[in-house]
PDB file of N, CA and C in Angstrom:
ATOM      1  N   UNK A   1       0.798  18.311   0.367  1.00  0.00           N
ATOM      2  CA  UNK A   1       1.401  18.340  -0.947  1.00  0.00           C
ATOM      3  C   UNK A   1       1.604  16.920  -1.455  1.00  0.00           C
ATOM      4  N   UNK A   2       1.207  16.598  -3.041  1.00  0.00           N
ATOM      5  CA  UNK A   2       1.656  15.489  -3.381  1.00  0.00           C
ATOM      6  C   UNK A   2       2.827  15.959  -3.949  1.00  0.00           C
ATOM      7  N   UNK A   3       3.698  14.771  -4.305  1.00  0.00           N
ATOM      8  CA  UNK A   3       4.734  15.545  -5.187  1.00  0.00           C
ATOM      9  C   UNK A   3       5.177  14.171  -6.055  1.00  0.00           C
ATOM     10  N   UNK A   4       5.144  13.539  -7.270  1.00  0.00           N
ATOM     11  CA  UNK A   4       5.337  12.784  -8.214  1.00  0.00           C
ATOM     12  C   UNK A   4       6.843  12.859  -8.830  1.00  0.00           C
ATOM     13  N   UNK A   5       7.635  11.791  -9.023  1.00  0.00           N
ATOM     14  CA  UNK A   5       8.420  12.041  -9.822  1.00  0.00           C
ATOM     15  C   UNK A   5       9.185  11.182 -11.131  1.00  0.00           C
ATOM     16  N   UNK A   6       8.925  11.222 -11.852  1.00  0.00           N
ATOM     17  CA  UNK A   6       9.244  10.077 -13.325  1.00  0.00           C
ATOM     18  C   UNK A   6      11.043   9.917 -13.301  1.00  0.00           C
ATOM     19  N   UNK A   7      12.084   9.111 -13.322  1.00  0.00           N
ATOM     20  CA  UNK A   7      13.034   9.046 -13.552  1.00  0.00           C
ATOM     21  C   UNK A   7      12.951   8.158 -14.828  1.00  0.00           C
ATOM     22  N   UNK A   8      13.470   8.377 -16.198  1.00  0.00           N
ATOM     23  CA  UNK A   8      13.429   7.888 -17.213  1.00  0.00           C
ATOM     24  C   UNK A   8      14.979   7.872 -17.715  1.00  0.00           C
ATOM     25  N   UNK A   9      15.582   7.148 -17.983  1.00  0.00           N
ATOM     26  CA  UNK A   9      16.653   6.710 -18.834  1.00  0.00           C
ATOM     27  C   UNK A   9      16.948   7.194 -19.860  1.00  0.00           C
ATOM     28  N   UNK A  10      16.549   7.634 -20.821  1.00  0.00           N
ATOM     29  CA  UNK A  10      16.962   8.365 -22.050  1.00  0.00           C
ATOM     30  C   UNK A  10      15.935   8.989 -22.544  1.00  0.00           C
ATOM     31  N   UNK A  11      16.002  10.222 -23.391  1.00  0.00           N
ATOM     32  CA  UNK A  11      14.349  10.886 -24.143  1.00  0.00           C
ATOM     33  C   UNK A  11      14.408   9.933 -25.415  1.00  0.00           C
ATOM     34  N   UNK A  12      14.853   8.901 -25.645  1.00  0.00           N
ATOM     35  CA  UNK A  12      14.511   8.321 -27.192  1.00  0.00           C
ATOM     36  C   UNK A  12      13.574   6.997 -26.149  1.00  0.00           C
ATOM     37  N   UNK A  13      12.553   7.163 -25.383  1.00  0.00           N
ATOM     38  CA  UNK A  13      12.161   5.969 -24.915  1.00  0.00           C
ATOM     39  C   UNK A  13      10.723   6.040 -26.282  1.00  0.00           C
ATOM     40  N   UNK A  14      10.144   5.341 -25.927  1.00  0.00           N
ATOM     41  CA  UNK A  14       8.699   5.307 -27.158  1.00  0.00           C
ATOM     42  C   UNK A  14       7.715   5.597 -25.927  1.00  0.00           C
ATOM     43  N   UNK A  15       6.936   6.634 -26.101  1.00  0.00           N
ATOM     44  CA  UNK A  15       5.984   7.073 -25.618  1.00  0.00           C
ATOM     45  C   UNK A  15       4.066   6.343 -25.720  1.00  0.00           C
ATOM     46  N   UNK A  16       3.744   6.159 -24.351  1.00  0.00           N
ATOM     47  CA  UNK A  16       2.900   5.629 -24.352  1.00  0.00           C
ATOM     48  C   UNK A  16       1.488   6.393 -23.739  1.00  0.00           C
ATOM     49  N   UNK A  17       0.334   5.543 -23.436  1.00  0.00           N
ATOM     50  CA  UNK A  17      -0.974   6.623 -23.142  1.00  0.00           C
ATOM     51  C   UNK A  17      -0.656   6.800 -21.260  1.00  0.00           C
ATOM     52  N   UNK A  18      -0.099   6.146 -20.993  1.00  0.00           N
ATOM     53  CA  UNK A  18       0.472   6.330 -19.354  1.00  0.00           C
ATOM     54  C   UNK A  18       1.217   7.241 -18.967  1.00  0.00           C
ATOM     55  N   UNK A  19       2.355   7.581 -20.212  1.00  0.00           N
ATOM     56  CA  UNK A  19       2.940   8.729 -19.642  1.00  0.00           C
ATOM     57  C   UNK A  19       2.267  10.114 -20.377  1.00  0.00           C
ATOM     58  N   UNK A  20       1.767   9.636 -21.509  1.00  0.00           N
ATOM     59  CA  UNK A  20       1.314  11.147 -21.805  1.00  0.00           C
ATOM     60  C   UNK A  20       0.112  11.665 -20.763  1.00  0.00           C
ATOM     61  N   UNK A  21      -0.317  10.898 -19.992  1.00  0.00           N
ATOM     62  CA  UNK A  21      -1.405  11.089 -18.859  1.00  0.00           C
ATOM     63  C   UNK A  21      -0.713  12.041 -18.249  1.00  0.00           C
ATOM     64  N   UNK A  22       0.406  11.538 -17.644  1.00  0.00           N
ATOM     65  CA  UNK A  22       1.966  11.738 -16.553  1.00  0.00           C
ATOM     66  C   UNK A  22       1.938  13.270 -17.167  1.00  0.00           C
ATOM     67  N   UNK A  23       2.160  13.379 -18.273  1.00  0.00           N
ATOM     68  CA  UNK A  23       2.132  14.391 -18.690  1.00  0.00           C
ATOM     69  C   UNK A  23       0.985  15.962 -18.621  1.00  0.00           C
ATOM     70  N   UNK A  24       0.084  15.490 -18.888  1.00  0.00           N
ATOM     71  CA  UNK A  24      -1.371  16.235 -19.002  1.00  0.00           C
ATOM     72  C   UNK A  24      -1.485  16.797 -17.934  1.00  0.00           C
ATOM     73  N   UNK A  25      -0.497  15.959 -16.539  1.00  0.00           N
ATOM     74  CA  UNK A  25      -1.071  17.054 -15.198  1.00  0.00           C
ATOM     75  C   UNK A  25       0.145  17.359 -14.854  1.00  0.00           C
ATOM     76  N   UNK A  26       1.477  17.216 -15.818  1.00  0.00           N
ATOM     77  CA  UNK A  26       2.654  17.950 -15.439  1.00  0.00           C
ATOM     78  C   UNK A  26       2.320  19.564 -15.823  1.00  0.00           C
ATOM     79  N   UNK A  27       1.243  19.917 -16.387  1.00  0.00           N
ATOM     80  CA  UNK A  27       0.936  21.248 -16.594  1.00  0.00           C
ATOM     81  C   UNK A  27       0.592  22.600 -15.531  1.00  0.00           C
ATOM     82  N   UNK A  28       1.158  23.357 -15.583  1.00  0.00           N
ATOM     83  CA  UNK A  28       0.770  24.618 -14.450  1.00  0.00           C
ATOM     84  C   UNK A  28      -0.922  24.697 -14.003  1.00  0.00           C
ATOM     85  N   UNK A  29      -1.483  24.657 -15.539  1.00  0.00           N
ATOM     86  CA  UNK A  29      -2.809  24.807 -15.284  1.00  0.00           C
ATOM     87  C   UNK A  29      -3.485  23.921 -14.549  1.00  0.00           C
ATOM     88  N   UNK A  30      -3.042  22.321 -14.951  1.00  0.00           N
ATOM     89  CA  UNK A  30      -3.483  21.221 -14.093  1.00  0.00           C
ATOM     90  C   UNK A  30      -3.600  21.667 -12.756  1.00  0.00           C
ATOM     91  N   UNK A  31      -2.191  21.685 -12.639  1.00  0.00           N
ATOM     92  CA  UNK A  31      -1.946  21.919 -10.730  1.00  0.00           C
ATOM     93  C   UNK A  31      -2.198  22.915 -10.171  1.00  0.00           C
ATOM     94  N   UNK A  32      -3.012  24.340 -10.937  1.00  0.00           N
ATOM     95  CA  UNK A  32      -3.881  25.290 -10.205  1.00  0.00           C
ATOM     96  C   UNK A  32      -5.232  24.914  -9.870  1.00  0.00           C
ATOM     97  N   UNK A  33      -5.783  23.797 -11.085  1.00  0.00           N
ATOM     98  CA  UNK A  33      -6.924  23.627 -10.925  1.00  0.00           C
ATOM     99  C   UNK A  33      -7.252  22.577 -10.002  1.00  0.00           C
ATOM    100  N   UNK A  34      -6.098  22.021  -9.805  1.00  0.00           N
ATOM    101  CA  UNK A  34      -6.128  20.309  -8.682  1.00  0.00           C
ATOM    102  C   UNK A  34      -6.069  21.595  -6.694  1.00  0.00           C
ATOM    103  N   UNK A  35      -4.925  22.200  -6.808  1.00  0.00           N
ATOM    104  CA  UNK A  35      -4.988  22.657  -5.528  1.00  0.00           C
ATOM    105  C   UNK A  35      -6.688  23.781  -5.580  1.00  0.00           C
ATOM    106  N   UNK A  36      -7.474  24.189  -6.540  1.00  0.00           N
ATOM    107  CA  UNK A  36      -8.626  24.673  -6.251  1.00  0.00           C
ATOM    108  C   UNK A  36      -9.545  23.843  -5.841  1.00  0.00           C
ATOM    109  N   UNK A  37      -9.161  22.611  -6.474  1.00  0.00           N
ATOM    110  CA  UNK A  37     -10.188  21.442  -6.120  1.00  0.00           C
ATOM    111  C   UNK A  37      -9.893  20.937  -4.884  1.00  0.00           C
ATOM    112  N   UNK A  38      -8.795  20.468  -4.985  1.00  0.00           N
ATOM    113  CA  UNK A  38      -8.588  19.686  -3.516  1.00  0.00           C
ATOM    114  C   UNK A  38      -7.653  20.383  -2.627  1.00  0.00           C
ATOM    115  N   UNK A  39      -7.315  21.413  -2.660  1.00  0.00           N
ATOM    116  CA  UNK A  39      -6.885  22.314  -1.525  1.00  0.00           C
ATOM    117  C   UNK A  39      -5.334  22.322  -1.079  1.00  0.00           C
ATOM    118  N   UNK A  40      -4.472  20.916  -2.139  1.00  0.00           N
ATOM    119  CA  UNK A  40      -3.269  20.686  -1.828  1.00  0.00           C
ATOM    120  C   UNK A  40      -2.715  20.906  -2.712  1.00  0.00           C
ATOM    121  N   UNK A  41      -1.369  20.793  -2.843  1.00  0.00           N
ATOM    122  CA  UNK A  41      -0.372  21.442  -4.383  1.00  0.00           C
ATOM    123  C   UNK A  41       0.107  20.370  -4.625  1.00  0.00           C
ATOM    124  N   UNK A  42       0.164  20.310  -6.051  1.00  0.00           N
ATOM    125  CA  UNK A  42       0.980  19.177  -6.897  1.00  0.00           C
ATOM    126  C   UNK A  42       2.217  19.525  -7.219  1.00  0.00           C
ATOM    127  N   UNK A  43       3.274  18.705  -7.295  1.00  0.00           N
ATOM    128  CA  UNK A  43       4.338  19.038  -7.834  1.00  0.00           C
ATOM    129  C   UNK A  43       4.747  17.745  -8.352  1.00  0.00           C
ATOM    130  N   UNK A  44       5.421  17.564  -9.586  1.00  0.00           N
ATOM    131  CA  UNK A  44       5.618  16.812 -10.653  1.00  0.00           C
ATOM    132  C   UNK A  44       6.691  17.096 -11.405  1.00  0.00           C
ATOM    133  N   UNK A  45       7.609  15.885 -11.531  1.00  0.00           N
ATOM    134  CA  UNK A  45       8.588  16.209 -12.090  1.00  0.00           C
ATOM    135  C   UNK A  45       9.108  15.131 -13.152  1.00  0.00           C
ATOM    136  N   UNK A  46       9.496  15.553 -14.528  1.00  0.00           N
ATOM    137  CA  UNK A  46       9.978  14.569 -15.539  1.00  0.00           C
ATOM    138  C   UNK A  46      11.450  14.606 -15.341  1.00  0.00           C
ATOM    139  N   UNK A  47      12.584  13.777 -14.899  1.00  0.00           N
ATOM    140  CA  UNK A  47      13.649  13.513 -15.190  1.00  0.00           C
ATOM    141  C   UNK A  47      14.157  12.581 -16.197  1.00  0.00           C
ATOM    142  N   UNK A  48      14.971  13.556 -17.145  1.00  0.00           N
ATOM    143  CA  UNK A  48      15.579  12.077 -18.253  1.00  0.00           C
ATOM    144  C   UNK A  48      17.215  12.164 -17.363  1.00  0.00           C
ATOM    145  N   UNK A  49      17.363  10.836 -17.630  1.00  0.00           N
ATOM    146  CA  UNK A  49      18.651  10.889 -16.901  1.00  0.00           C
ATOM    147  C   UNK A  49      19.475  10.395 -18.333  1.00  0.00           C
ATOM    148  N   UNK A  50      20.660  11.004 -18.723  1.00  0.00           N
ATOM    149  CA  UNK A  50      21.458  10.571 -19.732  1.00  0.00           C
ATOM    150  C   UNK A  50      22.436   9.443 -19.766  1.00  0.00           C
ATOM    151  N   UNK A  51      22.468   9.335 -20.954  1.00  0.00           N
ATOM    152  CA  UNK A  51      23.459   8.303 -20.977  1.00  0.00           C
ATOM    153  C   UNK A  51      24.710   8.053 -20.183  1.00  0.00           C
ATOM    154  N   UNK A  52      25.389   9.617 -19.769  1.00  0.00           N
ATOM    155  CA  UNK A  52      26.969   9.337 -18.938  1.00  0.00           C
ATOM    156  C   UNK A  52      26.697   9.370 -17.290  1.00  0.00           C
ATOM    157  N   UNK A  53      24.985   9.191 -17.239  1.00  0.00           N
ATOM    158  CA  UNK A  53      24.473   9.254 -15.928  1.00  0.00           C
ATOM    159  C   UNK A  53      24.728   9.718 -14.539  1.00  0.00           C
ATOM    160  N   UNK A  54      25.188  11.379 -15.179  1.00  0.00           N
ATOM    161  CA  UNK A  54      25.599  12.020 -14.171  1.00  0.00           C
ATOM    162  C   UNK A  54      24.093  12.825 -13.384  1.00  0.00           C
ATOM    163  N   UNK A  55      22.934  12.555 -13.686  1.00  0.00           N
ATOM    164  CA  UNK A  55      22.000  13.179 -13.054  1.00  0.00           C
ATOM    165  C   UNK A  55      21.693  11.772 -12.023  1.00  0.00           C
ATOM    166  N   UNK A  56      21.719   9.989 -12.584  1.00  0.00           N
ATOM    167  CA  UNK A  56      21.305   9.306 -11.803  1.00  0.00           C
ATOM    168  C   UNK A  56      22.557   9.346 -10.498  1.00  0.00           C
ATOM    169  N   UNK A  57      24.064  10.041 -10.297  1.00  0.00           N
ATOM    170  CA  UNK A  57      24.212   9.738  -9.333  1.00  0.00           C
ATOM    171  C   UNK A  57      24.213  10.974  -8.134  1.00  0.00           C
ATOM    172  N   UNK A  58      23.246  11.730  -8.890  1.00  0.00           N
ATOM    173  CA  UNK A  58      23.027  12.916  -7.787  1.00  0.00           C
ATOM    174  C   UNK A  58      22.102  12.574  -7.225  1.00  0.00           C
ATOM    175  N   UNK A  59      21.440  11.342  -6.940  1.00  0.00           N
ATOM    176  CA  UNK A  59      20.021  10.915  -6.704  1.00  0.00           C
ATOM    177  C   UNK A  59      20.470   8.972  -6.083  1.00  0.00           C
ATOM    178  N   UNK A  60      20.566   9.329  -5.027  1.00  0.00           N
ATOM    179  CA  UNK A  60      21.525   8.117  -4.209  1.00  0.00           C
ATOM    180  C   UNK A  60      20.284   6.753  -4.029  1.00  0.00           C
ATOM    181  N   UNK A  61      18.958   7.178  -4.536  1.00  0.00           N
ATOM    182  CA  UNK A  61      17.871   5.872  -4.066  1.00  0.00           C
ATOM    183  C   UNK A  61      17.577   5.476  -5.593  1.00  0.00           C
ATOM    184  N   UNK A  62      17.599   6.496  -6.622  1.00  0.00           N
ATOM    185  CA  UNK A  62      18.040   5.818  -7.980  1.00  0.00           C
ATOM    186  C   UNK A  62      18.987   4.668  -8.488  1.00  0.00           C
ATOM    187  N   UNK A  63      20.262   5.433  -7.676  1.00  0.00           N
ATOM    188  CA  UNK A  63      21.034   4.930  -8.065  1.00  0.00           C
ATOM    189  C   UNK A  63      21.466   3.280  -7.446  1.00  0.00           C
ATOM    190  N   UNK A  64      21.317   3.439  -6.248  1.00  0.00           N
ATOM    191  CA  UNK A  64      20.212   2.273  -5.481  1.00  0.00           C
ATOM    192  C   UNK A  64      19.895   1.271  -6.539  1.00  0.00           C
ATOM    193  N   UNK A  65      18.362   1.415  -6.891  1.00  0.00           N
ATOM    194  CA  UNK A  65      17.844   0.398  -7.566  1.00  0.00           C
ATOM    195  C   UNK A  65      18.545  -0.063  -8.951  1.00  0.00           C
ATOM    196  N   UNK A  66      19.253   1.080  -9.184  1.00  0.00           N
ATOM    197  CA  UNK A  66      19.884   0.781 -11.138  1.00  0.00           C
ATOM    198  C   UNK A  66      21.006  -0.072 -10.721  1.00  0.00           C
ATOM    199  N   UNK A  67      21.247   0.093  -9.601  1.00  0.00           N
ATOM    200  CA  UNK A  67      23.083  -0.942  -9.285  1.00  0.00           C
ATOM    201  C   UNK A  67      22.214  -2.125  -8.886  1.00  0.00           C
ATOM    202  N   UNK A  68      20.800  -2.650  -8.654  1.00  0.00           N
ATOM    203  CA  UNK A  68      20.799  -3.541  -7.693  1.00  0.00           C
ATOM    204  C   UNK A  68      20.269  -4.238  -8.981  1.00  0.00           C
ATOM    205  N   UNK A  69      19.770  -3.725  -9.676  1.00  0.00           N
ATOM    206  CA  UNK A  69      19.211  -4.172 -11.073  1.00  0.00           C
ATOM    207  C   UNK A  69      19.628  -3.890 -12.421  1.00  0.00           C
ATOM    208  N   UNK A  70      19.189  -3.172 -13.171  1.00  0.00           N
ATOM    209  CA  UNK A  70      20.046  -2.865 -14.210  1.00  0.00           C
ATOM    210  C   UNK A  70      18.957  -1.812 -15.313  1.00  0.00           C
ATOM    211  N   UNK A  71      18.698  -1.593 -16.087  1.00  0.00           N
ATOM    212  CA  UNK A  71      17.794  -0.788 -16.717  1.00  0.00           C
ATOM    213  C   UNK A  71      16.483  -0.654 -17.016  1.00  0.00           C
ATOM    214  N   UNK A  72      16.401  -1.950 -16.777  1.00  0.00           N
ATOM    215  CA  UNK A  72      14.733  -2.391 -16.114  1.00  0.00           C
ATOM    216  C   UNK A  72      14.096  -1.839 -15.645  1.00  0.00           C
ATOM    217  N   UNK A  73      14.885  -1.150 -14.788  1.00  0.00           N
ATOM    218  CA  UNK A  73      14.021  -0.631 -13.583  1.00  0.00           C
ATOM    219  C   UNK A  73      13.367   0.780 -13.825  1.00  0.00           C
ATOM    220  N   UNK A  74      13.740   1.041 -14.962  1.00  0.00           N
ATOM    221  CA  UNK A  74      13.137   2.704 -15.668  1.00  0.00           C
ATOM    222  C   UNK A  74      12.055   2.079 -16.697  1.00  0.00           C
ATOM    223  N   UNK A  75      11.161   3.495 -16.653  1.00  0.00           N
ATOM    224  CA  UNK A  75      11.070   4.370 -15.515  1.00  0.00           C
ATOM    225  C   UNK A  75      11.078   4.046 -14.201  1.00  0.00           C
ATOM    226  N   UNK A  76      11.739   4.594 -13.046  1.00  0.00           N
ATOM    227  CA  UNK A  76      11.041   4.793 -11.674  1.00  0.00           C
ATOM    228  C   UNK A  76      10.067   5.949 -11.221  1.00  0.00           C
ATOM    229  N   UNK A  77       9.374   5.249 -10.439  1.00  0.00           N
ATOM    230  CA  UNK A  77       8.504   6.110  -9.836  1.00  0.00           C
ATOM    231  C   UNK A  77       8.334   6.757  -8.618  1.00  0.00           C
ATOM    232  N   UNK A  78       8.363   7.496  -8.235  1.00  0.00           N
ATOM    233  CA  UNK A  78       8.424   8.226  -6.667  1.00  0.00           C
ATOM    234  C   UNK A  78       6.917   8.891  -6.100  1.00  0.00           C
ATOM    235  N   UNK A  79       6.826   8.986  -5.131  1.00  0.00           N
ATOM    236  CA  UNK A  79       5.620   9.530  -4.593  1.00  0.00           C
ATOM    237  C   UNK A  79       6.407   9.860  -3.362  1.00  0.00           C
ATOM    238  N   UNK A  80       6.279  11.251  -2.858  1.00  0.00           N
ATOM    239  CA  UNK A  80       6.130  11.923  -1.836  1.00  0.00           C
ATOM    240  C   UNK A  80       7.732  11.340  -1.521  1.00  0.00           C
ATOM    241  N   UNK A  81       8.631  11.307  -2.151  1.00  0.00           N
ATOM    242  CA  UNK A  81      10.247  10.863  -1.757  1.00  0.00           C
ATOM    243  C   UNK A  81      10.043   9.249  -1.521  1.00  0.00           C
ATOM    244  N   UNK A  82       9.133   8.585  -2.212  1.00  0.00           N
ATOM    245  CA  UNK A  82       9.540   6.869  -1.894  1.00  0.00           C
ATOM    246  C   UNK A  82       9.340   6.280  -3.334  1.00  0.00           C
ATOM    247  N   UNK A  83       9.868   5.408  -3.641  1.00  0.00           N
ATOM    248  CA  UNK A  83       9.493   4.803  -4.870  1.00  0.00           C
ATOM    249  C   UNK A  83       8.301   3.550  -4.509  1.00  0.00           C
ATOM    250  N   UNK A  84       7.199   3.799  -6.014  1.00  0.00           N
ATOM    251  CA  UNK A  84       6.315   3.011  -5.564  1.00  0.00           C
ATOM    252  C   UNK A  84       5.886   2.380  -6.881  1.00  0.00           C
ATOM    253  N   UNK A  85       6.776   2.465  -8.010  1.00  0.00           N
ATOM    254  CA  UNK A  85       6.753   1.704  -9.463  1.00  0.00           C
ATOM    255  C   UNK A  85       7.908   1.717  -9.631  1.00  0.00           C
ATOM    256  N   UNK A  86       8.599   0.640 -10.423  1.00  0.00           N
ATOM    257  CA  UNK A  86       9.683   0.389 -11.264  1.00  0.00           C
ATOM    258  C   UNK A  86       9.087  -0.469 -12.686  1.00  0.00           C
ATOM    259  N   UNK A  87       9.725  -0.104 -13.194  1.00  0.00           N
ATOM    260  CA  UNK A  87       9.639  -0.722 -14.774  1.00  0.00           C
ATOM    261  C   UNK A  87       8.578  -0.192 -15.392  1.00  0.00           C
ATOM    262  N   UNK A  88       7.483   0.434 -15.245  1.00  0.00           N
ATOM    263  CA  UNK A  88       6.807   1.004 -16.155  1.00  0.00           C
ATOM    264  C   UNK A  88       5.774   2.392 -15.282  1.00  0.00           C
ATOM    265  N   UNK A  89       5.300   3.148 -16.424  1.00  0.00           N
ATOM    266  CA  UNK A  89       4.624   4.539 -15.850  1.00  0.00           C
ATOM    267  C   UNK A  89       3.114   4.151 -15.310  1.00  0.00           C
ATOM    268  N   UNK A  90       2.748   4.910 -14.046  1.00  0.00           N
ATOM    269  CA  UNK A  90       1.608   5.095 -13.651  1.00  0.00           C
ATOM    270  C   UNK A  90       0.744   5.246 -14.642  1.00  0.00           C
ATOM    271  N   UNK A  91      -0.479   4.027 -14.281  1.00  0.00           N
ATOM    272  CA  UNK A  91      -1.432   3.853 -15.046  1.00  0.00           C
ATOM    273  C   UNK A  91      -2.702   5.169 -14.766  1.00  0.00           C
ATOM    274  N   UNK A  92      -3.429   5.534 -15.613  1.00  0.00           N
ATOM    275  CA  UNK A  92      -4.565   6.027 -15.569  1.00  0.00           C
ATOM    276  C   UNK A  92      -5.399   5.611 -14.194  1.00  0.00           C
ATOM    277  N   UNK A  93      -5.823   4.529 -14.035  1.00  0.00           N
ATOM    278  CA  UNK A  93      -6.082   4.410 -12.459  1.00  0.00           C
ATOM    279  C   UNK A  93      -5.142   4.622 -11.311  1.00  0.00           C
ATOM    280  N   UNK A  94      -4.222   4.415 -11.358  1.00  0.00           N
ATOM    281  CA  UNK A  94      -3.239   4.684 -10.219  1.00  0.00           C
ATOM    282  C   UNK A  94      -3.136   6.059  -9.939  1.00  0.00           C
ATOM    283  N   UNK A  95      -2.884   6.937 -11.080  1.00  0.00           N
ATOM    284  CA  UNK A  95      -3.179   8.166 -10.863  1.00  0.00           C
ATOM    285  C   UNK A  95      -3.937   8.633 -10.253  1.00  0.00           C
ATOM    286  N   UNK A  96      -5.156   8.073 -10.686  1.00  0.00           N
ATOM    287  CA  UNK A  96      -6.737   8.734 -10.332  1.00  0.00           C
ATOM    288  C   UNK A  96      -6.906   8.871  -8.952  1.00  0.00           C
ATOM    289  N   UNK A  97      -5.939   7.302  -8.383  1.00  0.00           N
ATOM    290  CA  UNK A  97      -6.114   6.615  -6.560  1.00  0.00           C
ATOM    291  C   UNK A  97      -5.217   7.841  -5.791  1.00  0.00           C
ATOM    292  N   UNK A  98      -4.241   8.318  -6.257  1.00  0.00           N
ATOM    293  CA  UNK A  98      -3.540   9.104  -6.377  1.00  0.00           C
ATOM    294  C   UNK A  98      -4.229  10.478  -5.609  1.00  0.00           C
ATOM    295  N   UNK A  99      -4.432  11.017  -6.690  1.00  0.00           N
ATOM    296  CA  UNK A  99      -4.607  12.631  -6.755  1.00  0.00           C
ATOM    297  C   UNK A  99      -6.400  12.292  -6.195  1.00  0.00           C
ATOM    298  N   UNK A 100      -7.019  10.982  -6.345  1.00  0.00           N
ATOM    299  CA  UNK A 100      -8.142  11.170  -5.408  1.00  0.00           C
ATOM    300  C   UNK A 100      -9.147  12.443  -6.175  1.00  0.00           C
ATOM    301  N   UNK A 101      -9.224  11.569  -7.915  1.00  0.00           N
ATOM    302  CA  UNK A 101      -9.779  12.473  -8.765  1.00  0.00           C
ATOM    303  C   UNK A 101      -9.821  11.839  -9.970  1.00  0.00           C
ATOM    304  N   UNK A 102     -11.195  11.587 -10.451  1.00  0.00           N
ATOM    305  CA  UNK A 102     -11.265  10.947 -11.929  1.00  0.00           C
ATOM    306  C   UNK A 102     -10.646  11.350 -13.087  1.00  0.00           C
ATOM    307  N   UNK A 103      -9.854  10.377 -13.808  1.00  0.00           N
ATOM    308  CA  UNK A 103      -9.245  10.922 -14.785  1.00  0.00           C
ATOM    309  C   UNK A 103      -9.549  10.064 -15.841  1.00  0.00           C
ATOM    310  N   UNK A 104     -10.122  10.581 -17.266  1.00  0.00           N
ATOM    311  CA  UNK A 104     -10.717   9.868 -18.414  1.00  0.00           C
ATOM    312  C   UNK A 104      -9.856  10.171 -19.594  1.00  0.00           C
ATOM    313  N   UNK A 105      -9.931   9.526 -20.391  1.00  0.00           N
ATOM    314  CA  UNK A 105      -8.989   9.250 -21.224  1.00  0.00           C
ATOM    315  C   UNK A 105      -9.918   8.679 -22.468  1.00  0.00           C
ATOM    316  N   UNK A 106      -9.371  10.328 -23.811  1.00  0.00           N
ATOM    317  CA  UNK A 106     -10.210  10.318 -24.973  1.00  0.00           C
ATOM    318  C   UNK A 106      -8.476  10.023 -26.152  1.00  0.00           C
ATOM    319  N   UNK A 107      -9.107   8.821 -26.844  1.00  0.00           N
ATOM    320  CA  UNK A 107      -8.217   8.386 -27.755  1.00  0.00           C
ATOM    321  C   UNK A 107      -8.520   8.390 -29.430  1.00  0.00           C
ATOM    322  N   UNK A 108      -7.939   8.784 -30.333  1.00  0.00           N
ATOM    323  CA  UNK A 108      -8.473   8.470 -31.694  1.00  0.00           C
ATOM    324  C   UNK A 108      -8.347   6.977 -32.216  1.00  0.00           C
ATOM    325  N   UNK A 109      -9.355   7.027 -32.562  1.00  0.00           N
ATOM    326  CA  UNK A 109      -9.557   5.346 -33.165  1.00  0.00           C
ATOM    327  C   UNK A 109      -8.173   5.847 -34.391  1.00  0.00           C
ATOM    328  N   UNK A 110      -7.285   4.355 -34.787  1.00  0.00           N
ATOM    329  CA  UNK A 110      -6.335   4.165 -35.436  1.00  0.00           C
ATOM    330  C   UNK A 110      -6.837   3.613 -36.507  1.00  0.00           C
TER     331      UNK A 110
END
């Protein structure tokens, strides 16, 4: 099992092409079609943690890095119960190294 997890600081953050990736395989369908492919289960999880940050202190390795630093450090990133990003979301390649599966990325010209 992989298992991913986003800790984010507030839902008013500004959304970027990294997390909407984050997103695209937070989907059921994704993760039927990833364990058909590769035989293991995904599990993925978006946490916003609020402002009176009673979700960051149910979560003692969060809370960890936010005392040792300060808000910077969101998003965090977790893999399989360890953190392995702070300060910004898994890139399109990291993912890919990840789940051990090409992932392409179609954008509208602006």
């Amino acid at each position: 099992m992989i298992k991913i997890e986003y800790f984010i600081l507030n839902k008013n953050f500004s959304n970027n092409i990294d997390f909407d990736i984050f997103e695209s395989i937070n989907s059921s369908k994704f993760k039927e079609n990833y364990f058909y492919l590769k035989g293991k289960s995904l599990e993925t999880e978006i946490i916003f943690l609020d402002e009176s940050k009673k979700l960051l202190l149910k979560n003692k390795v969060v809370q960890k890095y936010y005392d040792k630093n300060d808000a910077s450090v969101f998003p965090l990133v977790f893999l399989n119960d360890r953190v392995i990003k702070q300060g910004s979301f898994l890139s399109s390649d990291e993912l890919s190294d990840i789940l051990d599966i090409g992932l392409s990325i179609q954008q509208n010209p602006e």
